[in-house]
PDB file of N, CA and C in Angstrom:
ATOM      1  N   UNK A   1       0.834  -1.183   0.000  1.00  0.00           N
ATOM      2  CA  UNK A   1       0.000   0.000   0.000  1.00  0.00           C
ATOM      3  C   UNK A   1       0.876   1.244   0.000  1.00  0.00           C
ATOM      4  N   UNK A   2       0.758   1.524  -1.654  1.00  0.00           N
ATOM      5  CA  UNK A   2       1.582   3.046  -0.650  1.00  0.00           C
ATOM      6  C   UNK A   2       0.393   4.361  -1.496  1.00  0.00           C
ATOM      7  N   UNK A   3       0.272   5.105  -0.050  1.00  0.00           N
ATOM      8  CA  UNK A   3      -0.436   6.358   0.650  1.00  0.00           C
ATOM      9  C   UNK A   3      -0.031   7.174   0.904  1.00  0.00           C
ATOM     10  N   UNK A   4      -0.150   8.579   0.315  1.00  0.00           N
ATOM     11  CA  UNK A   4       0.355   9.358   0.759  1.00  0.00           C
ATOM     12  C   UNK A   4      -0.831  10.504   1.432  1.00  0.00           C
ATOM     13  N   UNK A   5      -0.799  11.042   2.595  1.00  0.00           N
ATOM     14  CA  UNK A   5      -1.974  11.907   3.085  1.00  0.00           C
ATOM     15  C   UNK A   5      -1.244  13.327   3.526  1.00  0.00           C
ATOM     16  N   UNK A   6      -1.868  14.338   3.272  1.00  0.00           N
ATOM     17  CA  UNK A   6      -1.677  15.587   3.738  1.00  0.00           C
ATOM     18  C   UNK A   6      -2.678  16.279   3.875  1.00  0.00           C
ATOM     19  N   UNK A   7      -2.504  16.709   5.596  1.00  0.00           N
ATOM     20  CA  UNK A   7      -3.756  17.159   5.780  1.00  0.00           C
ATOM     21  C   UNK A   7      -3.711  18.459   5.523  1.00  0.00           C
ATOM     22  N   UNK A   8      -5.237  19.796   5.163  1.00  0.00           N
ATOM     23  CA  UNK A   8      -4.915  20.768   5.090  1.00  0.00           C
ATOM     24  C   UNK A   8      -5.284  21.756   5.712  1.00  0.00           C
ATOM     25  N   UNK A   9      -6.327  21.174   6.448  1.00  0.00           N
ATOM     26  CA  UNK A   9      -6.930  22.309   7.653  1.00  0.00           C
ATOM     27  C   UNK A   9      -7.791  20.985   8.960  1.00  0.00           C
ATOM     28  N   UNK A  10      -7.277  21.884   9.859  1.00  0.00           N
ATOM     29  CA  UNK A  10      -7.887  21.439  11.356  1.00  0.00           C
ATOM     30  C   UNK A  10      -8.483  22.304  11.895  1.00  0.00           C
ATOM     31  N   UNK A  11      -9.383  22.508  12.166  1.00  0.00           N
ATOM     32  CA  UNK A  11     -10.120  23.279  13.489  1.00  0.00           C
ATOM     33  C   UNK A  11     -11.209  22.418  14.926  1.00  0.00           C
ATOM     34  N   UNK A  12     -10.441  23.139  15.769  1.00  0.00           N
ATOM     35  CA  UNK A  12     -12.196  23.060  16.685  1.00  0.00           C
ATOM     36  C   UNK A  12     -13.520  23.226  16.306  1.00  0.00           C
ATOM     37  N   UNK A  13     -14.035  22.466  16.224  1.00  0.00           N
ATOM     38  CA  UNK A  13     -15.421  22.996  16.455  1.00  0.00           C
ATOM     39  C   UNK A  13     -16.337  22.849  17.791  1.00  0.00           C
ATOM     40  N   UNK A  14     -16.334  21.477  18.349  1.00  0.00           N
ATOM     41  CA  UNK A  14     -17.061  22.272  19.787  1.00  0.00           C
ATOM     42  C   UNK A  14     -16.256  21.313  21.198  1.00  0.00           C
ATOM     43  N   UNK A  15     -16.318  21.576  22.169  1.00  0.00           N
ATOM     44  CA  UNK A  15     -15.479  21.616  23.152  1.00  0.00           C
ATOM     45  C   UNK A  15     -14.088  20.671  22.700  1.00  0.00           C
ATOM     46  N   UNK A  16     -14.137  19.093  22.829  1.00  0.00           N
ATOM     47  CA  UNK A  16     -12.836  18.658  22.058  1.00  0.00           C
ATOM     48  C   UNK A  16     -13.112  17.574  20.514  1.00  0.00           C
ATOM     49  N   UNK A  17     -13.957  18.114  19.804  1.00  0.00           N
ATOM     50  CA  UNK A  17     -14.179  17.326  18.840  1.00  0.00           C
ATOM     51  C   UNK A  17     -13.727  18.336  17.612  1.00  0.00           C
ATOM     52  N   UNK A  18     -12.933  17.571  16.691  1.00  0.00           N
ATOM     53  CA  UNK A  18     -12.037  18.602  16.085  1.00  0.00           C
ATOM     54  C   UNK A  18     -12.724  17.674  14.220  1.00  0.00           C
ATOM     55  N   UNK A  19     -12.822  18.899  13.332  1.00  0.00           N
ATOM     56  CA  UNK A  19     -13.141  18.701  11.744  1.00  0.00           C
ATOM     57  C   UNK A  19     -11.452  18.742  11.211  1.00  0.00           C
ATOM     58  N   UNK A  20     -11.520  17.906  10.716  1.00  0.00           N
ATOM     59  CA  UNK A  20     -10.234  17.707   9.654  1.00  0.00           C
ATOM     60  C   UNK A  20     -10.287  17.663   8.355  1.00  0.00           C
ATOM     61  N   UNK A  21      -9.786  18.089   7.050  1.00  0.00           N
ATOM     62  CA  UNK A  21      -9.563  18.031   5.599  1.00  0.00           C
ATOM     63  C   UNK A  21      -8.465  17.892   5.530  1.00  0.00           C
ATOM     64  N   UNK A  22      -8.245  16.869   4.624  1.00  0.00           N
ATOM     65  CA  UNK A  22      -6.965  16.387   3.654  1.00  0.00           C
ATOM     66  C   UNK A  22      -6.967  15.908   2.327  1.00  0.00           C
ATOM     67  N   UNK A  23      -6.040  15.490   1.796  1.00  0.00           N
ATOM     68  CA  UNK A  23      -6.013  14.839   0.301  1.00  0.00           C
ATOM     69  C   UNK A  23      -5.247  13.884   0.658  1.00  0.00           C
ATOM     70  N   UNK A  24      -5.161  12.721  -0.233  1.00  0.00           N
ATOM     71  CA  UNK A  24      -4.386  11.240  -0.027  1.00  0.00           C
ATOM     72  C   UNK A  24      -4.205  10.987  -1.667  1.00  0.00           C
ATOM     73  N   UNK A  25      -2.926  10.783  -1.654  1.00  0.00           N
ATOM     74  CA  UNK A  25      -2.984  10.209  -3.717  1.00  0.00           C
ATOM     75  C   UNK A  25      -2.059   8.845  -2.399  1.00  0.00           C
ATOM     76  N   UNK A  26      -3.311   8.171  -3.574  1.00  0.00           N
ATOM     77  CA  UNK A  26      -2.865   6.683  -3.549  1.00  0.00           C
ATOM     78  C   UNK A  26      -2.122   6.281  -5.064  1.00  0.00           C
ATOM     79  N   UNK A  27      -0.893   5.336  -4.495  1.00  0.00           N
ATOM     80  CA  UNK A  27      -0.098   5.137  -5.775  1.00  0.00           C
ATOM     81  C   UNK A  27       0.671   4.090  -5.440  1.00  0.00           C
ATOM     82  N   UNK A  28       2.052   4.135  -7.105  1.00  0.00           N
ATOM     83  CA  UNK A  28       2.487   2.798  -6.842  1.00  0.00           C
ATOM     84  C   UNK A  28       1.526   1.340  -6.983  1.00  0.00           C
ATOM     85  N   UNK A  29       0.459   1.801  -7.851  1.00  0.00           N
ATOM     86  CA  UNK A  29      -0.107   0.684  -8.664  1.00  0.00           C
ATOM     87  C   UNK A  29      -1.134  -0.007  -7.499  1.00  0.00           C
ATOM     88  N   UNK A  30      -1.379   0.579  -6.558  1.00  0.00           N
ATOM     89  CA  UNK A  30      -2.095   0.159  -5.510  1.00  0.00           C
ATOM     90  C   UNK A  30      -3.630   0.602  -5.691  1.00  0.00           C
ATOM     91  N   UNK A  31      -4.841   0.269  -5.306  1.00  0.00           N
ATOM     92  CA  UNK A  31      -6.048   1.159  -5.373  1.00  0.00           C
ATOM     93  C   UNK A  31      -6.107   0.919  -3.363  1.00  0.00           C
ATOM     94  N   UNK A  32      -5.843   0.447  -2.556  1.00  0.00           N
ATOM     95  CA  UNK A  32      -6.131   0.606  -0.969  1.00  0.00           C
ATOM     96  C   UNK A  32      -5.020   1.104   0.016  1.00  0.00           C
ATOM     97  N   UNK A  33      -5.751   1.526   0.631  1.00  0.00           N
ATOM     98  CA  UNK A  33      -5.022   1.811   1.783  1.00  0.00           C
ATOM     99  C   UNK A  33      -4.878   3.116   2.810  1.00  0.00           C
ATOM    100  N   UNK A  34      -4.563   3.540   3.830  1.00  0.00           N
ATOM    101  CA  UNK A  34      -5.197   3.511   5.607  1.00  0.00           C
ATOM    102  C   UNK A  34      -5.057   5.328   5.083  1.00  0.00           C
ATOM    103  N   UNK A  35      -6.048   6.242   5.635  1.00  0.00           N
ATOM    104  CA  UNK A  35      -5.372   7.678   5.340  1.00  0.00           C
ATOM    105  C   UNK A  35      -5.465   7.908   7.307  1.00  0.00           C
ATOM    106  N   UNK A  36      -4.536   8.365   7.278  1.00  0.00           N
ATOM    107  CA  UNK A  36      -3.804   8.987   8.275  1.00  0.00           C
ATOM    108  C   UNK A  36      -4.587  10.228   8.810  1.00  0.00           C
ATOM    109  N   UNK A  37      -5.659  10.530   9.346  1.00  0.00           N
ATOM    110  CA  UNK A  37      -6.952  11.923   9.546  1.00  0.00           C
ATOM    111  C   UNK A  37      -5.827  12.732  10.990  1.00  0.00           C
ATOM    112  N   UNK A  38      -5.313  12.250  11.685  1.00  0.00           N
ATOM    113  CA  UNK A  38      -4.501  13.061  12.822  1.00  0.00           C
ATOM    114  C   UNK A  38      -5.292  12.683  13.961  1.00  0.00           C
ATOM    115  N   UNK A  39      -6.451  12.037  14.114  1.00  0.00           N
ATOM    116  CA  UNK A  39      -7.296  12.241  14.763  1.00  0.00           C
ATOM    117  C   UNK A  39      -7.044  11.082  15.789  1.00  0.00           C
ATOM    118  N   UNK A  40      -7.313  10.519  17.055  1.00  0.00           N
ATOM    119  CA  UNK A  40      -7.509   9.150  17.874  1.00  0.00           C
ATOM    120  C   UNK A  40      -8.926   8.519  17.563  1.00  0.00           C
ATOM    121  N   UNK A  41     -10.071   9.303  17.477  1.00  0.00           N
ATOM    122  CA  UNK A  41     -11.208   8.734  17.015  1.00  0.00           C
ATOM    123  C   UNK A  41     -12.006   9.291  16.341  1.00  0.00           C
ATOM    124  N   UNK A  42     -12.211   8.352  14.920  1.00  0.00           N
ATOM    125  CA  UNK A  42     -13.084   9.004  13.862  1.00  0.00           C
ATOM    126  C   UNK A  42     -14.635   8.568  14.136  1.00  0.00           C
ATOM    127  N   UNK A  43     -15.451   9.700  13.760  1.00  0.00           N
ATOM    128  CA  UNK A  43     -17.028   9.728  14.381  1.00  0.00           C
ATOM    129  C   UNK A  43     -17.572   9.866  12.949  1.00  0.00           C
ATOM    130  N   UNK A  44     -16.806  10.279  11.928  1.00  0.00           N
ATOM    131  CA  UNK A  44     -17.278  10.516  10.952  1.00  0.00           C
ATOM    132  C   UNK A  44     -16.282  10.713   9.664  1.00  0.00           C
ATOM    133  N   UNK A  45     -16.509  10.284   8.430  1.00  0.00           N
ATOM    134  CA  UNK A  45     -15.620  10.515   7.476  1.00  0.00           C
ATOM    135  C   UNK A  45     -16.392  10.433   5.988  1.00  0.00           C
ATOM    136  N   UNK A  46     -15.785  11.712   4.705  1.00  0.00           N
ATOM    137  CA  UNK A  46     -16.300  11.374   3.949  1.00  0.00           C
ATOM    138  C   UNK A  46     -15.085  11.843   3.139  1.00  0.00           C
ATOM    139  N   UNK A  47     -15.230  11.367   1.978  1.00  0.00           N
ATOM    140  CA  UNK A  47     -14.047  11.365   0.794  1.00  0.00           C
ATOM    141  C   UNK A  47     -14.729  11.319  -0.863  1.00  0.00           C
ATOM    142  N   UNK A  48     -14.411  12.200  -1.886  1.00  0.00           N
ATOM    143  CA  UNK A  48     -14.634  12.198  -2.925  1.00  0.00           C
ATOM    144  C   UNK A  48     -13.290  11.966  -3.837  1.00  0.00           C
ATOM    145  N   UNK A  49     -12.814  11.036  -5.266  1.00  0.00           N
ATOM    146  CA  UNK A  49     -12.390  11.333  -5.774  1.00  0.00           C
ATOM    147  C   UNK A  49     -11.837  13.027  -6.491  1.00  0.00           C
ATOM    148  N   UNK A  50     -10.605  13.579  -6.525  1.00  0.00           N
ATOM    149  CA  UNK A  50     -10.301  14.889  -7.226  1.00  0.00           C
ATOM    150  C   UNK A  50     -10.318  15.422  -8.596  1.00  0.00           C
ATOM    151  N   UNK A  51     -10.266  13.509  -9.124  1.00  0.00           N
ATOM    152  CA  UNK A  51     -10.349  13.564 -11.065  1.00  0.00           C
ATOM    153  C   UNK A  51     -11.752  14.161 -11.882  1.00  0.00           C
ATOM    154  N   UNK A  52     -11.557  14.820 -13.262  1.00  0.00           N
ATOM    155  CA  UNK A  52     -13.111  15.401 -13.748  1.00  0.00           C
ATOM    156  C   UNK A  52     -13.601  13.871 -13.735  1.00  0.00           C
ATOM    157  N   UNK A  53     -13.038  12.662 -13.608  1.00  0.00           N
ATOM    158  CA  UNK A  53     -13.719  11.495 -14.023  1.00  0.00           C
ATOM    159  C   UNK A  53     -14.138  10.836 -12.754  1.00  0.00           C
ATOM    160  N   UNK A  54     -14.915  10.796 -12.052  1.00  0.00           N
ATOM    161  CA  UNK A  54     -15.303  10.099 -11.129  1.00  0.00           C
ATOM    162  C   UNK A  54     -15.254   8.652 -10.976  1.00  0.00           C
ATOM    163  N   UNK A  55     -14.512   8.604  -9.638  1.00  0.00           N
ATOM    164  CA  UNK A  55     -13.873   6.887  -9.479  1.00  0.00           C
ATOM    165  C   UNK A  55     -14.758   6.623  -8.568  1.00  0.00           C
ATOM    166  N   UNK A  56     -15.357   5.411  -8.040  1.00  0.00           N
ATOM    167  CA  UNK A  56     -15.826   4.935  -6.746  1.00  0.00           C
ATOM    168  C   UNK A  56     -14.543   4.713  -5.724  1.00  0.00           C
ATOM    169  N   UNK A  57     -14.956   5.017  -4.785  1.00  0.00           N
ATOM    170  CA  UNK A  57     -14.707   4.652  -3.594  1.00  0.00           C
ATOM    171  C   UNK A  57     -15.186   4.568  -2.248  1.00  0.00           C
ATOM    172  N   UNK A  58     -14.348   3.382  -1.927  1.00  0.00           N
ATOM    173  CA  UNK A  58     -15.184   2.616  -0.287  1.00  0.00           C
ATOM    174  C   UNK A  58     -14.306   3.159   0.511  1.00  0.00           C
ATOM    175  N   UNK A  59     -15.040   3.136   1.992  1.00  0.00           N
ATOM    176  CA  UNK A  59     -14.627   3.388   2.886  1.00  0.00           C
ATOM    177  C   UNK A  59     -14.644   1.956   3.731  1.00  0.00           C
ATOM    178  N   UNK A  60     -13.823   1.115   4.259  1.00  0.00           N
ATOM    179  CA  UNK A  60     -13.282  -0.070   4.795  1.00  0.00           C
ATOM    180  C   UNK A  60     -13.925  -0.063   6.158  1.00  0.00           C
ATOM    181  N   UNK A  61     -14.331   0.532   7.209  1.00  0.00           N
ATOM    182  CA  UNK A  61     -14.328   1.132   8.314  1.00  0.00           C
ATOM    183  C   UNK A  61     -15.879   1.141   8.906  1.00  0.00           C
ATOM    184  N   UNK A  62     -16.046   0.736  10.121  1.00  0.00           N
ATOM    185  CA  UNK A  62     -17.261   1.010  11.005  1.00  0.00           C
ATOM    186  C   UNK A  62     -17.315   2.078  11.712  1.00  0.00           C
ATOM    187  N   UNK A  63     -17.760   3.409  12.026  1.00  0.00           N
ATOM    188  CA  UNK A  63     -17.817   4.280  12.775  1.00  0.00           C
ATOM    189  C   UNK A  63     -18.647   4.186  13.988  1.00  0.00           C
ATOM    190  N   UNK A  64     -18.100   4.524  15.103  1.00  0.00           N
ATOM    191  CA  UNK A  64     -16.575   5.766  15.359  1.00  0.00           C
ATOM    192  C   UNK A  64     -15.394   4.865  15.414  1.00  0.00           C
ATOM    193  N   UNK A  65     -14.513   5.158  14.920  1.00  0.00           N
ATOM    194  CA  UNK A  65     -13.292   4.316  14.404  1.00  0.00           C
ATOM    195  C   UNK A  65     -12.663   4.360  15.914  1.00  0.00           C
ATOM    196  N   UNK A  66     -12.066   3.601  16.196  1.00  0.00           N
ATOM    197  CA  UNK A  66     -11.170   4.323  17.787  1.00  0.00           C
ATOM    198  C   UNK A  66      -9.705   4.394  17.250  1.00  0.00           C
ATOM    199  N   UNK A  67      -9.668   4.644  15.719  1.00  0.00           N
ATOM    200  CA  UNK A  67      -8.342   4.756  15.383  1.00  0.00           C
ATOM    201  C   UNK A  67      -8.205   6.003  14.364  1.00  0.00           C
ATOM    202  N   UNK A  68      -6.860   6.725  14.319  1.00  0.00           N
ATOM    203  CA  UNK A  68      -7.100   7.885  13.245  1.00  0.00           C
ATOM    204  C   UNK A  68      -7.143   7.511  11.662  1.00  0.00           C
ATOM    205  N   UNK A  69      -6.542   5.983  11.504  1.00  0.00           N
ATOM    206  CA  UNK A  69      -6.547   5.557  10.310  1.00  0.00           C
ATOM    207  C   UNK A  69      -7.352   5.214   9.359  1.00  0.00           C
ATOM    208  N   UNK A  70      -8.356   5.435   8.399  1.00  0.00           N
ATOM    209  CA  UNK A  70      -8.983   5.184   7.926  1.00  0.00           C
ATOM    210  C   UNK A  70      -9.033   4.373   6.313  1.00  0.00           C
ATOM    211  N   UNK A  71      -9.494   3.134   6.223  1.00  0.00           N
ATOM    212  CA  UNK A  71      -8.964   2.183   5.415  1.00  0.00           C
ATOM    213  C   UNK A  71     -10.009   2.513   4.334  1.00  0.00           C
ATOM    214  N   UNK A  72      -9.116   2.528   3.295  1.00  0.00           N
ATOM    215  CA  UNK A  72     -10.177   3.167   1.846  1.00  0.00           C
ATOM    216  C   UNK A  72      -9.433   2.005   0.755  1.00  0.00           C
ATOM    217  N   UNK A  73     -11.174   1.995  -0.155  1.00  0.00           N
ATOM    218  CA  UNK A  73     -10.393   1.101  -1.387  1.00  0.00           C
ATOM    219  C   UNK A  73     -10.832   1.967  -2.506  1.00  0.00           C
ATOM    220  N   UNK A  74     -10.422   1.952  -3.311  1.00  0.00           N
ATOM    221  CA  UNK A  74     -10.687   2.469  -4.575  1.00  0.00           C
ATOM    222  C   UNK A  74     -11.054   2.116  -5.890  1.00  0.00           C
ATOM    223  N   UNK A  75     -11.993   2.126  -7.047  1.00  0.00           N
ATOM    224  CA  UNK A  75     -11.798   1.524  -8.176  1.00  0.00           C
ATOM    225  C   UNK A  75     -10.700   1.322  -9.401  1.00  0.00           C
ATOM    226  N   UNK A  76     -10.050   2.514  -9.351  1.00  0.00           N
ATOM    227  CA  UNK A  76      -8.885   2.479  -9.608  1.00  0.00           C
ATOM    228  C   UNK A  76      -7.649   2.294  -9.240  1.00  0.00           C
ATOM    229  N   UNK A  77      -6.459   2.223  -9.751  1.00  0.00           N
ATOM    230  CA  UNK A  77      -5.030   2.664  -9.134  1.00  0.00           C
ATOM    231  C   UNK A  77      -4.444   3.923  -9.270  1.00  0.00           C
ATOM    232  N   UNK A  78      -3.949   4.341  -8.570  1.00  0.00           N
ATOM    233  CA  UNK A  78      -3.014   5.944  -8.527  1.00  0.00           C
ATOM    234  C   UNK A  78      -4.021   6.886  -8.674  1.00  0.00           C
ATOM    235  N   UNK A  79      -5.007   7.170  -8.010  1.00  0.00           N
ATOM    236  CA  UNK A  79      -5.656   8.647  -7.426  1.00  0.00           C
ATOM    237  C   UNK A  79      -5.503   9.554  -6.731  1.00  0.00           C
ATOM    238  N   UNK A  80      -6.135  10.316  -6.610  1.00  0.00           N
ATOM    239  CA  UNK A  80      -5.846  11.403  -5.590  1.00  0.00           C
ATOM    240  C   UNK A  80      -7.127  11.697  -5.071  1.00  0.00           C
ATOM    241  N   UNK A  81      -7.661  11.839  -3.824  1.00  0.00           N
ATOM    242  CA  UNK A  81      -8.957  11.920  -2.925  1.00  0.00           C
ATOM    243  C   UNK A  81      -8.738  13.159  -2.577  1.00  0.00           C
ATOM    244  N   UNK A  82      -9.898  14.059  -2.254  1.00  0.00           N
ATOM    245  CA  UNK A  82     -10.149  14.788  -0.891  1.00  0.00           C
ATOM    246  C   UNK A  82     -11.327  14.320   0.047  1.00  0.00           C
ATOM    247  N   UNK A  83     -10.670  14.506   1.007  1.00  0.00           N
ATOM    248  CA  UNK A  83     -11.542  14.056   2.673  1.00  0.00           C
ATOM    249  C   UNK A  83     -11.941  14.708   3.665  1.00  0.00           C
ATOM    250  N   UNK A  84     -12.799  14.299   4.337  1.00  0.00           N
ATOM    251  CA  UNK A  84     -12.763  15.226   5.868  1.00  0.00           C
ATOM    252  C   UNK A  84     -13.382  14.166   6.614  1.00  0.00           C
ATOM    253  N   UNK A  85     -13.181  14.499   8.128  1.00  0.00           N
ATOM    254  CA  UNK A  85     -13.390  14.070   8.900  1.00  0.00           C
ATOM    255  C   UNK A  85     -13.507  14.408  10.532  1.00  0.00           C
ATOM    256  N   UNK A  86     -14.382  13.716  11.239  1.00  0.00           N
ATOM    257  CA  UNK A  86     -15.061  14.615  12.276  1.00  0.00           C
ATOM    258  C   UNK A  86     -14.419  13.513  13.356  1.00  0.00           C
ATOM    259  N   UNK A  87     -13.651  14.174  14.454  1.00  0.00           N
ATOM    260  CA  UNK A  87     -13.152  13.303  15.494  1.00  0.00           C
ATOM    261  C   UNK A  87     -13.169  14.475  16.333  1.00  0.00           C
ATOM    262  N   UNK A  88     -12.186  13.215  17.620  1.00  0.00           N
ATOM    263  CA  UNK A  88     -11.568  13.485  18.616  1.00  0.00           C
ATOM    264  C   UNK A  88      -9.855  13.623  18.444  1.00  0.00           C
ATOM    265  N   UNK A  89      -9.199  14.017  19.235  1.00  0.00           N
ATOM    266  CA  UNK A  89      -7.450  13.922  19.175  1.00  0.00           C
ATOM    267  C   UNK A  89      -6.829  12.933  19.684  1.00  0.00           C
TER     268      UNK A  89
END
């Protein structure tokens, strides 16, 4: 699996539950694998392909995750996603 994630904005939103956005290009001929949100527990997550061509993609995962990692598969190989996601730290 190789993943690459960068997140691009964090904020608070209410006492310690924090919104996250990132992008992940998955590559190296792979379509799966874990995106990295910063978070200890995900309550919520959503992700769209970035291409004009729309790819499917799954999300691997039962919510609230008790992990920041979030396991994605894809229909293709070598994409690039944007995400967000609603946790804790």
């Amino acid at each position: 699996m190789a993943i690459t994630t960068t997140i691009t904005e964090k904020k608070r939103l209410i006492g310690d539950r924090w919104w996250v956005q990132g992008q992940s290009v998955i590559s190296a001929g792979t379509n799966t694998g874990d995106v990295a949100t910063g978070l200890g527990t995900v309550l919520w997550f959503s992700i769209h392909c970035k291409s004009t061509v729309q790819e499917g993609i799954s999300v691997m995962e039962d919510f609230p995750l008790m992990s920041g990692d979030v396991t994605i598969h894809g229909e293709t190989n070598d994409m690039t996603y944007n995400w967000w996601a609603i946790g804790y730290k």
